[in-house]
PDB file of N, CA and C in Angstrom:
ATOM      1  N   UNK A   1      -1.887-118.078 -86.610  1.00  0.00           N
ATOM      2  CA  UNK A   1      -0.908-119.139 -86.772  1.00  0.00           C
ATOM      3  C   UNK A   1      -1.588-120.492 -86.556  1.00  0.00           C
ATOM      4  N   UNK A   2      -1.763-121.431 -87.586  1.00  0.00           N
ATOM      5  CA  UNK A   2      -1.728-122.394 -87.288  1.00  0.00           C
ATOM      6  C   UNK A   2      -1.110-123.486 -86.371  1.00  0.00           C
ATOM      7  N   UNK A   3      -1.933-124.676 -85.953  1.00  0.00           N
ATOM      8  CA  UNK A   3      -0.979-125.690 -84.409  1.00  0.00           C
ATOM      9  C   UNK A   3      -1.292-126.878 -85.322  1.00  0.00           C
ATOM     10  N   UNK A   4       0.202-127.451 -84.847  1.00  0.00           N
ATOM     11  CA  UNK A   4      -0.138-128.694 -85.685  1.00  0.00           C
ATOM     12  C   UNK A   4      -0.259-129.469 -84.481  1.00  0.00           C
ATOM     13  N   UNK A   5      -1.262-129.209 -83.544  1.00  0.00           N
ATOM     14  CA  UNK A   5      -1.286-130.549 -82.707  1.00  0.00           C
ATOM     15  C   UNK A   5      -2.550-130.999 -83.408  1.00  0.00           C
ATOM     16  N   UNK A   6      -3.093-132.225 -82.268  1.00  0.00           N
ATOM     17  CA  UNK A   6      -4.050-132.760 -83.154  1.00  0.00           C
ATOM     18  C   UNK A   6      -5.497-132.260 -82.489  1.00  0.00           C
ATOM     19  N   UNK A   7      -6.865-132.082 -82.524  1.00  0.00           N
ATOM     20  CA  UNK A   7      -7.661-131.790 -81.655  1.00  0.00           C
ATOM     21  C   UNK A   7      -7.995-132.438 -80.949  1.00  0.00           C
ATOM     22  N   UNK A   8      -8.328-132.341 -79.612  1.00  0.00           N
ATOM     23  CA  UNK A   8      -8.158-132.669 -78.327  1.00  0.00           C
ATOM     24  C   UNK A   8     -10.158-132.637 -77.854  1.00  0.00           C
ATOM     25  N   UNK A   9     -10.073-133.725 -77.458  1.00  0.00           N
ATOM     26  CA  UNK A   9     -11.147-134.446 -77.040  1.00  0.00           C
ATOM     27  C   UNK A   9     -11.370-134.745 -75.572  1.00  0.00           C
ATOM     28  N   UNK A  10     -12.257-134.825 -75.276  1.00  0.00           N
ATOM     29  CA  UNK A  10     -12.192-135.111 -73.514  1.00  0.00           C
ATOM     30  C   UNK A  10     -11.586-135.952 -72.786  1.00  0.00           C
ATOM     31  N   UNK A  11     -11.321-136.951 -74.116  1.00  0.00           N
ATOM     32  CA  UNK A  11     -10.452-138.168 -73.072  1.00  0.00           C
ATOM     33  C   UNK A  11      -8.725-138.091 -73.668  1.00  0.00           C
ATOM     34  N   UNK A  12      -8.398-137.055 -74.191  1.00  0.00           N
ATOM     35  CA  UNK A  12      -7.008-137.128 -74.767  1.00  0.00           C
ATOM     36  C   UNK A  12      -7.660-136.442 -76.555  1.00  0.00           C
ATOM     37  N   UNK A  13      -6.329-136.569 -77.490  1.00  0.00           N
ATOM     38  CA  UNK A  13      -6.623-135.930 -78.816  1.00  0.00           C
ATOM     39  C   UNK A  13      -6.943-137.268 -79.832  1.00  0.00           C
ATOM     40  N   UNK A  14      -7.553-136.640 -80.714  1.00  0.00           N
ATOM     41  CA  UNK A  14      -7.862-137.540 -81.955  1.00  0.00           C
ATOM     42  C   UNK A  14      -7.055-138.270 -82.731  1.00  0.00           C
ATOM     43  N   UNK A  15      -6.680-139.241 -82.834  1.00  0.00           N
ATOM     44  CA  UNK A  15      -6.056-140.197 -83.510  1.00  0.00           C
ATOM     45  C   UNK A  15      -6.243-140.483 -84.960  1.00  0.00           C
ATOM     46  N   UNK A  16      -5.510-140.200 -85.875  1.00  0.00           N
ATOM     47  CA  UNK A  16      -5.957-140.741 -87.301  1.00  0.00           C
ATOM     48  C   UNK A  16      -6.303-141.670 -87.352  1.00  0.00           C
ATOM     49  N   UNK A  17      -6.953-142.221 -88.238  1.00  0.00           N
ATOM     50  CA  UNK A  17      -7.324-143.784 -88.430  1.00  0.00           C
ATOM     51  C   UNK A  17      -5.912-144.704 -88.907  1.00  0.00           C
ATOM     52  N   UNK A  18      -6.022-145.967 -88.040  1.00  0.00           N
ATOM     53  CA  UNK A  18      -4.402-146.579 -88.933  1.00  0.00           C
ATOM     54  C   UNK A  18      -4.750-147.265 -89.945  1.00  0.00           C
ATOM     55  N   UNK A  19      -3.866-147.524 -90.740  1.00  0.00           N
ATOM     56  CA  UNK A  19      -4.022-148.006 -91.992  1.00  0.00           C
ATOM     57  C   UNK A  19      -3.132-149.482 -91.929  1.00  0.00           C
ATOM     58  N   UNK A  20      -3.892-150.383 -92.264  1.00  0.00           N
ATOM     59  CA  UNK A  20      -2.878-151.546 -91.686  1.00  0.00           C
ATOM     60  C   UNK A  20      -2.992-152.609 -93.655  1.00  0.00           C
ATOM     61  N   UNK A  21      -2.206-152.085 -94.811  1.00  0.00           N
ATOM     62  CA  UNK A  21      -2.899-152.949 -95.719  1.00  0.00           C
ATOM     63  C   UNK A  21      -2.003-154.352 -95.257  1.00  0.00           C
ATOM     64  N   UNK A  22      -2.476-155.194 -95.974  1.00  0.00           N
ATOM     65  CA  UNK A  22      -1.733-156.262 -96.481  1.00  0.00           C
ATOM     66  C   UNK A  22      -1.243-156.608 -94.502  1.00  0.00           C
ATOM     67  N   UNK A  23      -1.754-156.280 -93.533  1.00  0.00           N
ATOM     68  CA  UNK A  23      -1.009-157.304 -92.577  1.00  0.00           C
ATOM     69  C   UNK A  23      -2.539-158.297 -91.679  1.00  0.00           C
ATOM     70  N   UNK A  24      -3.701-157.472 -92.288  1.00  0.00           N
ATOM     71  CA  UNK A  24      -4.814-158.677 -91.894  1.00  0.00           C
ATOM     72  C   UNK A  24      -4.920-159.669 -92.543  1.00  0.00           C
ATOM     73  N   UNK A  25      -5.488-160.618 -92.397  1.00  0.00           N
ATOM     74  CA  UNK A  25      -5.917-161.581 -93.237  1.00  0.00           C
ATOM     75  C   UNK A  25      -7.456-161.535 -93.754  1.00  0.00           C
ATOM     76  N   UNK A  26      -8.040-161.674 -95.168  1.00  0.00           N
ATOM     77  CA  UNK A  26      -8.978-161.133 -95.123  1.00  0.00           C
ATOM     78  C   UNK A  26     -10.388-162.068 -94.884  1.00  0.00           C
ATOM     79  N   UNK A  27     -11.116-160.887 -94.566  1.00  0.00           N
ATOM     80  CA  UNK A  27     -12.398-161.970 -93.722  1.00  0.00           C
ATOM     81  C   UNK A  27     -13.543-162.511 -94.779  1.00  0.00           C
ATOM     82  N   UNK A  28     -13.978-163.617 -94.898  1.00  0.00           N
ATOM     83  CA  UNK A  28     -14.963-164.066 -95.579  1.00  0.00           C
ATOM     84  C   UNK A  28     -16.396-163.410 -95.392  1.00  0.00           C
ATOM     85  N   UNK A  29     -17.268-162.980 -96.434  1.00  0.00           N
ATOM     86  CA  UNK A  29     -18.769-162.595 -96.375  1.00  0.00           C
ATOM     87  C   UNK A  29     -19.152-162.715 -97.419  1.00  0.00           C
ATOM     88  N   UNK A  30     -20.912-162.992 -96.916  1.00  0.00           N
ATOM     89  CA  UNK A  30     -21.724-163.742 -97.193  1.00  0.00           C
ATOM     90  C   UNK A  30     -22.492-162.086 -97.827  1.00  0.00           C
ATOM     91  N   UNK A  31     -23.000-162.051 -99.116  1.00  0.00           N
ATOM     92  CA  UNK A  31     -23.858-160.551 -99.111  1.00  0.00           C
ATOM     93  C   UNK A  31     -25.155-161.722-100.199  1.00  0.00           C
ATOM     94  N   UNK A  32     -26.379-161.492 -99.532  1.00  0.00           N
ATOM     95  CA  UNK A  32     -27.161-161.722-100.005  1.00  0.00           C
ATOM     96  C   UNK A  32     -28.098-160.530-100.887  1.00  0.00           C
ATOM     97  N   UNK A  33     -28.261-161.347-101.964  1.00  0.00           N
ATOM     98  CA  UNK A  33     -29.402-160.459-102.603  1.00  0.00           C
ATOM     99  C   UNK A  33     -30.874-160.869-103.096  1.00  0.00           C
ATOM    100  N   UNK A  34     -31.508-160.411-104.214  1.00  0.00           N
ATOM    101  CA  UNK A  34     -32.929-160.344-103.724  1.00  0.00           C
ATOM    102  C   UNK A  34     -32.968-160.968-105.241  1.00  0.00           C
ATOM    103  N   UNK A  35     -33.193-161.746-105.789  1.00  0.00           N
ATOM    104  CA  UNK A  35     -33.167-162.363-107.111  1.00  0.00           C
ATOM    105  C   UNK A  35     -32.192-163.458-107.225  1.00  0.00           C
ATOM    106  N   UNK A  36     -32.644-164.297-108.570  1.00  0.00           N
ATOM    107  CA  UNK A  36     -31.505-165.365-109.040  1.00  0.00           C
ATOM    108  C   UNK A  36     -30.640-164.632-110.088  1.00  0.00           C
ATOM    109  N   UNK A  37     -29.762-164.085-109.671  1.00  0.00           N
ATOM    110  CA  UNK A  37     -28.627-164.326-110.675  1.00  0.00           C
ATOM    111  C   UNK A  37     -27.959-164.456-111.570  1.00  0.00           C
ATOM    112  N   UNK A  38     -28.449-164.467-113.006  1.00  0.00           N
ATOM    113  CA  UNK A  38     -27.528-165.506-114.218  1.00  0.00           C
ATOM    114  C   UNK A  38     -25.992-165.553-113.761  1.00  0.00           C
ATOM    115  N   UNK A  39     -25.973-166.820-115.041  1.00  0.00           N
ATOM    116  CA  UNK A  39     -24.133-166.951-114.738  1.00  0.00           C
ATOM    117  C   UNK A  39     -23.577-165.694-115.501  1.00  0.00           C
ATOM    118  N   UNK A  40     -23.327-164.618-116.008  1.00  0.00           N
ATOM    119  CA  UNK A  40     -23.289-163.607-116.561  1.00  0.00           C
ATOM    120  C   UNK A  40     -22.508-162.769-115.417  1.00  0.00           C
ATOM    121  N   UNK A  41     -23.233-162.813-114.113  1.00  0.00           N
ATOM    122  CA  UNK A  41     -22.731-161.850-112.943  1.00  0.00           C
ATOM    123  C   UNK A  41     -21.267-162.464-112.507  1.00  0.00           C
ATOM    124  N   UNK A  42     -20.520-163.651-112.806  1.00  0.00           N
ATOM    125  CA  UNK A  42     -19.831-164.119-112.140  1.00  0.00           C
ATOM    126  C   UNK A  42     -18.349-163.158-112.484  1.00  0.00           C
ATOM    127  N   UNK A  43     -18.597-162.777-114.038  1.00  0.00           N
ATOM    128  CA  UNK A  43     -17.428-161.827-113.783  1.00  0.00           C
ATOM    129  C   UNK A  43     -17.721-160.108-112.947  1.00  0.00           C
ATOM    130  N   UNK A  44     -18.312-160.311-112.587  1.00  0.00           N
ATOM    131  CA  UNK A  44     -18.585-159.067-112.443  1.00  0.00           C
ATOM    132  C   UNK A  44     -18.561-159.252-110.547  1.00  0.00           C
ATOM    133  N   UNK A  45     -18.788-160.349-110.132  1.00  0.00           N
ATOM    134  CA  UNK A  45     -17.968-160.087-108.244  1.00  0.00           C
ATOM    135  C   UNK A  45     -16.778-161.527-108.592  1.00  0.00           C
ATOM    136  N   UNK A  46     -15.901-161.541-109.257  1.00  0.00           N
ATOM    137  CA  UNK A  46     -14.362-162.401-109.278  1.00  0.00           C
ATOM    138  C   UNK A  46     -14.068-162.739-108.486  1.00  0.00           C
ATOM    139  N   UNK A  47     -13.657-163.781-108.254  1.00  0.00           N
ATOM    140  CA  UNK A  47     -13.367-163.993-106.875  1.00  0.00           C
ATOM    141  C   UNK A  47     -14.500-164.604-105.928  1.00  0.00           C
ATOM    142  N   UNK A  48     -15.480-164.200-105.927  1.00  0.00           N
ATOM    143  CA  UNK A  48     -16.647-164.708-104.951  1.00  0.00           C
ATOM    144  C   UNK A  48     -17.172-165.962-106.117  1.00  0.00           C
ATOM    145  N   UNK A  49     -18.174-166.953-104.887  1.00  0.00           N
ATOM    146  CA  UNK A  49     -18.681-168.065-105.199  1.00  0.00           C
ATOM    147  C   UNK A  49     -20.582-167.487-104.726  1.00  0.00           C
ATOM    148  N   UNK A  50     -21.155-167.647-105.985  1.00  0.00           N
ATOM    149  CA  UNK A  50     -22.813-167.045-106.447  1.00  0.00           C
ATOM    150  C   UNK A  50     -23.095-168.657-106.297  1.00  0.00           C
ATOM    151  N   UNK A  51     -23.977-168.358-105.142  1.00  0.00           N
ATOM    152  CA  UNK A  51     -24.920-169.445-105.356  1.00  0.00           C
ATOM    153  C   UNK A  51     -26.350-169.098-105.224  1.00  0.00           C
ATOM    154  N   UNK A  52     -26.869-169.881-106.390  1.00  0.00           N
ATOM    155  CA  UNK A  52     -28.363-169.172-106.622  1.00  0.00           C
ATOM    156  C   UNK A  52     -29.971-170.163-106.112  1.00  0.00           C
ATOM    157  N   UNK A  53     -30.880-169.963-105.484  1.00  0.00           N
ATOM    158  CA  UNK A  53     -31.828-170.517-105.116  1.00  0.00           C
ATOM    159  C   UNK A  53     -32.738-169.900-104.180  1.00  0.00           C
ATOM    160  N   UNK A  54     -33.861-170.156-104.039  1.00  0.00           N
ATOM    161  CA  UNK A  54     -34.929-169.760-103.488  1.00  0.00           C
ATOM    162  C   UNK A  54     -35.600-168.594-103.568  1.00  0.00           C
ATOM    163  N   UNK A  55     -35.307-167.943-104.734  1.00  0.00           N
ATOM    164  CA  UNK A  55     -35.522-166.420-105.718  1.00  0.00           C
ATOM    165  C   UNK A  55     -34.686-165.469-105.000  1.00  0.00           C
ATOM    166  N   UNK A  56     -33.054-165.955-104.222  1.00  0.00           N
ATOM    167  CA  UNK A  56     -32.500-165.025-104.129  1.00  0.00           C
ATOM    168  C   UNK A  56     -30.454-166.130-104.341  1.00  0.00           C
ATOM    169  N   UNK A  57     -29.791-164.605-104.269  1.00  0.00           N
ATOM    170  CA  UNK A  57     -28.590-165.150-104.457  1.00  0.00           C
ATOM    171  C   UNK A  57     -27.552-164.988-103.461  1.00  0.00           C
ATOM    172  N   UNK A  58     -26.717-165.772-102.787  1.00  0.00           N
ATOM    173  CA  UNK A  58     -25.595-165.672-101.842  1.00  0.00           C
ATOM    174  C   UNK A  58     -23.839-165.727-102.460  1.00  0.00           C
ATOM    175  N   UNK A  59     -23.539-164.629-102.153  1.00  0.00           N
ATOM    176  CA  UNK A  59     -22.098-164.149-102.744  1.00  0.00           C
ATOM    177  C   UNK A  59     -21.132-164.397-101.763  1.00  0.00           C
ATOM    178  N   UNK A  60     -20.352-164.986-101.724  1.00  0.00           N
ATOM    179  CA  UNK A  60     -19.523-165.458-100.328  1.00  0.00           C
ATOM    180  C   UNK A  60     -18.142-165.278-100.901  1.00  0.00           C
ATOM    181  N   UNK A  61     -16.852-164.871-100.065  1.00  0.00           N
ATOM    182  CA  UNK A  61     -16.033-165.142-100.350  1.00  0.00           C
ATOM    183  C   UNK A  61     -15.208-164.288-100.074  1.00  0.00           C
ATOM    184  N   UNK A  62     -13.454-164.360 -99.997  1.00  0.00           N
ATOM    185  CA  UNK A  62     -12.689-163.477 -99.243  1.00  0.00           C
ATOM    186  C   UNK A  62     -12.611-161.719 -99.494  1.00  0.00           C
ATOM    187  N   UNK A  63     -12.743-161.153 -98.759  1.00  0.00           N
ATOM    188  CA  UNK A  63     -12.665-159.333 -98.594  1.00  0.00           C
ATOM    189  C   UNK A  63     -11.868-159.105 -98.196  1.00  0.00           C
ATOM    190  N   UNK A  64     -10.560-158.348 -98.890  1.00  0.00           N
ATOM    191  CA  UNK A  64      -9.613-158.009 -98.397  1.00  0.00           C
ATOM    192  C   UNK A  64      -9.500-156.608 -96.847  1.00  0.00           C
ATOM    193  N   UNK A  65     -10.632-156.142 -97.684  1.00  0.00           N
ATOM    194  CA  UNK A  65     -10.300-154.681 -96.392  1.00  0.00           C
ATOM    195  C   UNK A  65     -11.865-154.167 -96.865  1.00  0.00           C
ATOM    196  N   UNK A  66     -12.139-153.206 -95.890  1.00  0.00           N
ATOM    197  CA  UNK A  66     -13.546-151.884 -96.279  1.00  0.00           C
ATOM    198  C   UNK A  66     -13.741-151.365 -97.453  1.00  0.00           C
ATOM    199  N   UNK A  67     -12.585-150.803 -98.106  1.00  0.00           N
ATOM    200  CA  UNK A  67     -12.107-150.578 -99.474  1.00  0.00           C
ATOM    201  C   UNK A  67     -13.067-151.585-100.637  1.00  0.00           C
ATOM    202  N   UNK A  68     -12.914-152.977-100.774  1.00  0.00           N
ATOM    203  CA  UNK A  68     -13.100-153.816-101.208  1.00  0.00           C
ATOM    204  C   UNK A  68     -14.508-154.422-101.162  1.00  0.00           C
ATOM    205  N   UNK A  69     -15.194-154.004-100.089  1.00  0.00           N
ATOM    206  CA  UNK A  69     -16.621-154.279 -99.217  1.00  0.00           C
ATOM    207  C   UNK A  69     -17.317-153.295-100.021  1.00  0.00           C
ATOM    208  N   UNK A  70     -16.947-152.231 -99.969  1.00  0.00           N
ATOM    209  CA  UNK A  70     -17.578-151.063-100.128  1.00  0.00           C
ATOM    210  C   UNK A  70     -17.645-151.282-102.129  1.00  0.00           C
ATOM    211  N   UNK A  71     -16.618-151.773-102.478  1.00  0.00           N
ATOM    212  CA  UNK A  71     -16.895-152.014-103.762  1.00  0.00           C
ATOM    213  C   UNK A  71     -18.170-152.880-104.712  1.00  0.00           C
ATOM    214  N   UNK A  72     -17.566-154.240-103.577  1.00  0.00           N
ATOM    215  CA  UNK A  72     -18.539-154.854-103.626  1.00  0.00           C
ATOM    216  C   UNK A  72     -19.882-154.465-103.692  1.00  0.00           C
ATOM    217  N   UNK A  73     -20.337-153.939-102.531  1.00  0.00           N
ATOM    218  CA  UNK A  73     -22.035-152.823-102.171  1.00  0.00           C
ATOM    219  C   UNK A  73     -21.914-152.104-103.094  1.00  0.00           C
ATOM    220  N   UNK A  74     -21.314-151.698-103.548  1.00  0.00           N
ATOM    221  CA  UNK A  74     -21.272-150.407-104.820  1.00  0.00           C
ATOM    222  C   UNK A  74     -21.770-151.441-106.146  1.00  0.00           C
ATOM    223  N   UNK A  75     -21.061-152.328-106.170  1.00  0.00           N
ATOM    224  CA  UNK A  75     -21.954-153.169-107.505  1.00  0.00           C
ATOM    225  C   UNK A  75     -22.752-153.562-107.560  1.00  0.00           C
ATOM    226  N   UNK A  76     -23.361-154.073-106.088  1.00  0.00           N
ATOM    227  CA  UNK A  76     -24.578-154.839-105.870  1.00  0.00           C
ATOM    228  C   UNK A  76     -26.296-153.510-106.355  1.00  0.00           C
ATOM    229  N   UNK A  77     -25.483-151.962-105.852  1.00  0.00           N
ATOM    230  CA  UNK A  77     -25.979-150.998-106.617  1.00  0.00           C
ATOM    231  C   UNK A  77     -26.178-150.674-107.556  1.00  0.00           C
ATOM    232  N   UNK A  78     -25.197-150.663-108.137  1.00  0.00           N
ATOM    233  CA  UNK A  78     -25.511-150.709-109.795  1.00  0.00           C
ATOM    234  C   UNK A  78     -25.757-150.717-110.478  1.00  0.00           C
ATOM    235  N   UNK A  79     -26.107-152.442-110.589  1.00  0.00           N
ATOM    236  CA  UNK A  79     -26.835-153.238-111.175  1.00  0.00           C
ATOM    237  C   UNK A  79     -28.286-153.248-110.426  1.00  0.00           C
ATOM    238  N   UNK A  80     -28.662-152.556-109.786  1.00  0.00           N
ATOM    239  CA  UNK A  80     -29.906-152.131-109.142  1.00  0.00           C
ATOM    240  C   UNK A  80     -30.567-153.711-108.906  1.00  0.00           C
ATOM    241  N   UNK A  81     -29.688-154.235-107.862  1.00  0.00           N
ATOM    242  CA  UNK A  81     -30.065-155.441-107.078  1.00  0.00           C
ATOM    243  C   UNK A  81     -30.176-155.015-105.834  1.00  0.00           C
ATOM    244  N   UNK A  82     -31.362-155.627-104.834  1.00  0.00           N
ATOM    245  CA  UNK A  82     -31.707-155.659-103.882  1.00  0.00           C
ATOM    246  C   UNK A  82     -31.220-156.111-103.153  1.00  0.00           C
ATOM    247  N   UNK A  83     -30.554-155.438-101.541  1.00  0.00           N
ATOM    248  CA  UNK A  83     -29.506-155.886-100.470  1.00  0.00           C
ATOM    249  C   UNK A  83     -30.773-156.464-100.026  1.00  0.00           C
ATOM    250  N   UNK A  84     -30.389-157.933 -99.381  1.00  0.00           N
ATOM    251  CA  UNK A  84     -30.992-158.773 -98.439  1.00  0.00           C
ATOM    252  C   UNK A  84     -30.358-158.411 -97.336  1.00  0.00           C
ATOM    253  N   UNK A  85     -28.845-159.369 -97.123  1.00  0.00           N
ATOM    254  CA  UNK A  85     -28.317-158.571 -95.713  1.00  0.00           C
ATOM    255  C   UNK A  85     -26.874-158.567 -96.788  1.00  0.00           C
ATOM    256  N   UNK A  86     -25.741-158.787 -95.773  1.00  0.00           N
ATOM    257  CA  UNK A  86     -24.487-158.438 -95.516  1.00  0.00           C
ATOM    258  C   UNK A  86     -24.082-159.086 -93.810  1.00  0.00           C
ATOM    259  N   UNK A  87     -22.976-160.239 -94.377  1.00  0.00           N
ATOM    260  CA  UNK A  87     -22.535-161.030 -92.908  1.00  0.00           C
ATOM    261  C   UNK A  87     -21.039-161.100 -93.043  1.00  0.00           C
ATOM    262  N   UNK A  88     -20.176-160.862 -92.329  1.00  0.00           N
ATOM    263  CA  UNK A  88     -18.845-161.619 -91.677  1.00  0.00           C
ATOM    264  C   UNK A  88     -18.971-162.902 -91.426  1.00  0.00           C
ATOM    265  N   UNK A  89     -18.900-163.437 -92.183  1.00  0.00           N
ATOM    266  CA  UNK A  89     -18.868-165.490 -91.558  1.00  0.00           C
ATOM    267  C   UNK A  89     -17.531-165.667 -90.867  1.00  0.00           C
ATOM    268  N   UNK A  90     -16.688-165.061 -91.326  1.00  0.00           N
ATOM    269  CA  UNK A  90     -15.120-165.659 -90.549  1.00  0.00           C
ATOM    270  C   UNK A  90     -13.990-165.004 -90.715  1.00  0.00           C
ATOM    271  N   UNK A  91     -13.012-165.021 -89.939  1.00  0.00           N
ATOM    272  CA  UNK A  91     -12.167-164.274 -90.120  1.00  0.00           C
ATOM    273  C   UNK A  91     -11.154-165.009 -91.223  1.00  0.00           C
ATOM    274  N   UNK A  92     -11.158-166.195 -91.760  1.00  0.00           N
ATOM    275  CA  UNK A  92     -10.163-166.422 -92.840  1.00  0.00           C
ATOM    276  C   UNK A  92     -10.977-166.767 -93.612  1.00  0.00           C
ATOM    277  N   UNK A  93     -10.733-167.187 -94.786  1.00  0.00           N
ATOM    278  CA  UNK A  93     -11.650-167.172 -96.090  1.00  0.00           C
ATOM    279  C   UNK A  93     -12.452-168.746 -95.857  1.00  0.00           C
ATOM    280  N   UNK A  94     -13.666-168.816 -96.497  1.00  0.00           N
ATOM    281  CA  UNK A  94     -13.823-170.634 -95.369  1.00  0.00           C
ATOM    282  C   UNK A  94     -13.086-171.136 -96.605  1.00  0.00           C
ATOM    283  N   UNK A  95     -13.918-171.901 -97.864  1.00  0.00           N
ATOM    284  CA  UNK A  95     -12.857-172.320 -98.856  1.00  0.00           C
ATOM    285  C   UNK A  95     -12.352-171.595-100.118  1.00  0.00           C
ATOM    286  N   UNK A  96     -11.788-171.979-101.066  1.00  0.00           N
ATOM    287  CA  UNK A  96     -11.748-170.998-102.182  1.00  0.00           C
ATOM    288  C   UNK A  96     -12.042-172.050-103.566  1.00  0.00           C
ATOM    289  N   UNK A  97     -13.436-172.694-103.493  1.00  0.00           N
ATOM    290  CA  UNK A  97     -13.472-172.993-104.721  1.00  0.00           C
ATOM    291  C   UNK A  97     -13.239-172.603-105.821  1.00  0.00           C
ATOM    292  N   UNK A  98     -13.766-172.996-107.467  1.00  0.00           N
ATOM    293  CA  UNK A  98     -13.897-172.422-108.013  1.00  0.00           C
ATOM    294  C   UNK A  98     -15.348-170.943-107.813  1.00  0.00           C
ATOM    295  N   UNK A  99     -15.537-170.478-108.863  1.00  0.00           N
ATOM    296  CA  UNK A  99     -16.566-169.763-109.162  1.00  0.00           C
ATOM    297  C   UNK A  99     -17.699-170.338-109.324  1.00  0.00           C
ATOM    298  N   UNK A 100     -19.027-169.687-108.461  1.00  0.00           N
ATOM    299  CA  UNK A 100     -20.205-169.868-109.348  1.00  0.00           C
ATOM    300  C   UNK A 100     -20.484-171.312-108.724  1.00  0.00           C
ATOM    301  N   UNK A 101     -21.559-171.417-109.070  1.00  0.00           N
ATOM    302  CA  UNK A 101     -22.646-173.091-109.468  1.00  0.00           C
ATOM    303  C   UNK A 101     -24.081-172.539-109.311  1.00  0.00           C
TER     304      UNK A 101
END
């Protein structure tokens, strides 16, 4: 017979993960990569502001959730571009220009 409790851990039982959409606000990051860019990529991260110089490129701009992060890194794959890093600058978006320069 199956138990529907939950499994039990040393300090109490396991907790699902919560799911909270739409009540954070989403956090701004910075994902650097390893090359310049063309303007070509801009549809391809929407939403983010590409700024290009010093033979690499900085993608900044609001992330709604992990979901969305993880997408992001998934394209930066892809297109078989080189992760520099990956930063949290802030917890609200800093501005929302346009796209690109």
């Amino acid at each position: 017979m199956r138990s529907s409790r939950l499994p039990q851990v040393e300090d109490g039982p396991v907790m699902p993960p919560k799911r909270s959409r739409g009540v954070n606000p989403p956090i701004s990051y910075q994902i650097i990569v390893r090359g310049e860019l063309s303007r070509r990529y801009r549809t391809a991260f929407e939403g983010m502001t590409l700024v290009v110089g010093n033979g690499q490129t900085t993608i900044t701009g609001p992330v709604r959730d992990q979901t969305h992060l993880h997408g992001l890194l998934d394209r930066v794959g892809d297109f078989g571009l080189e992760l520099v890093s990956v930063k949290a600058t802030s917890a609200q978006p800093a501005s929302e220009t346009a796209n690109g320069t």
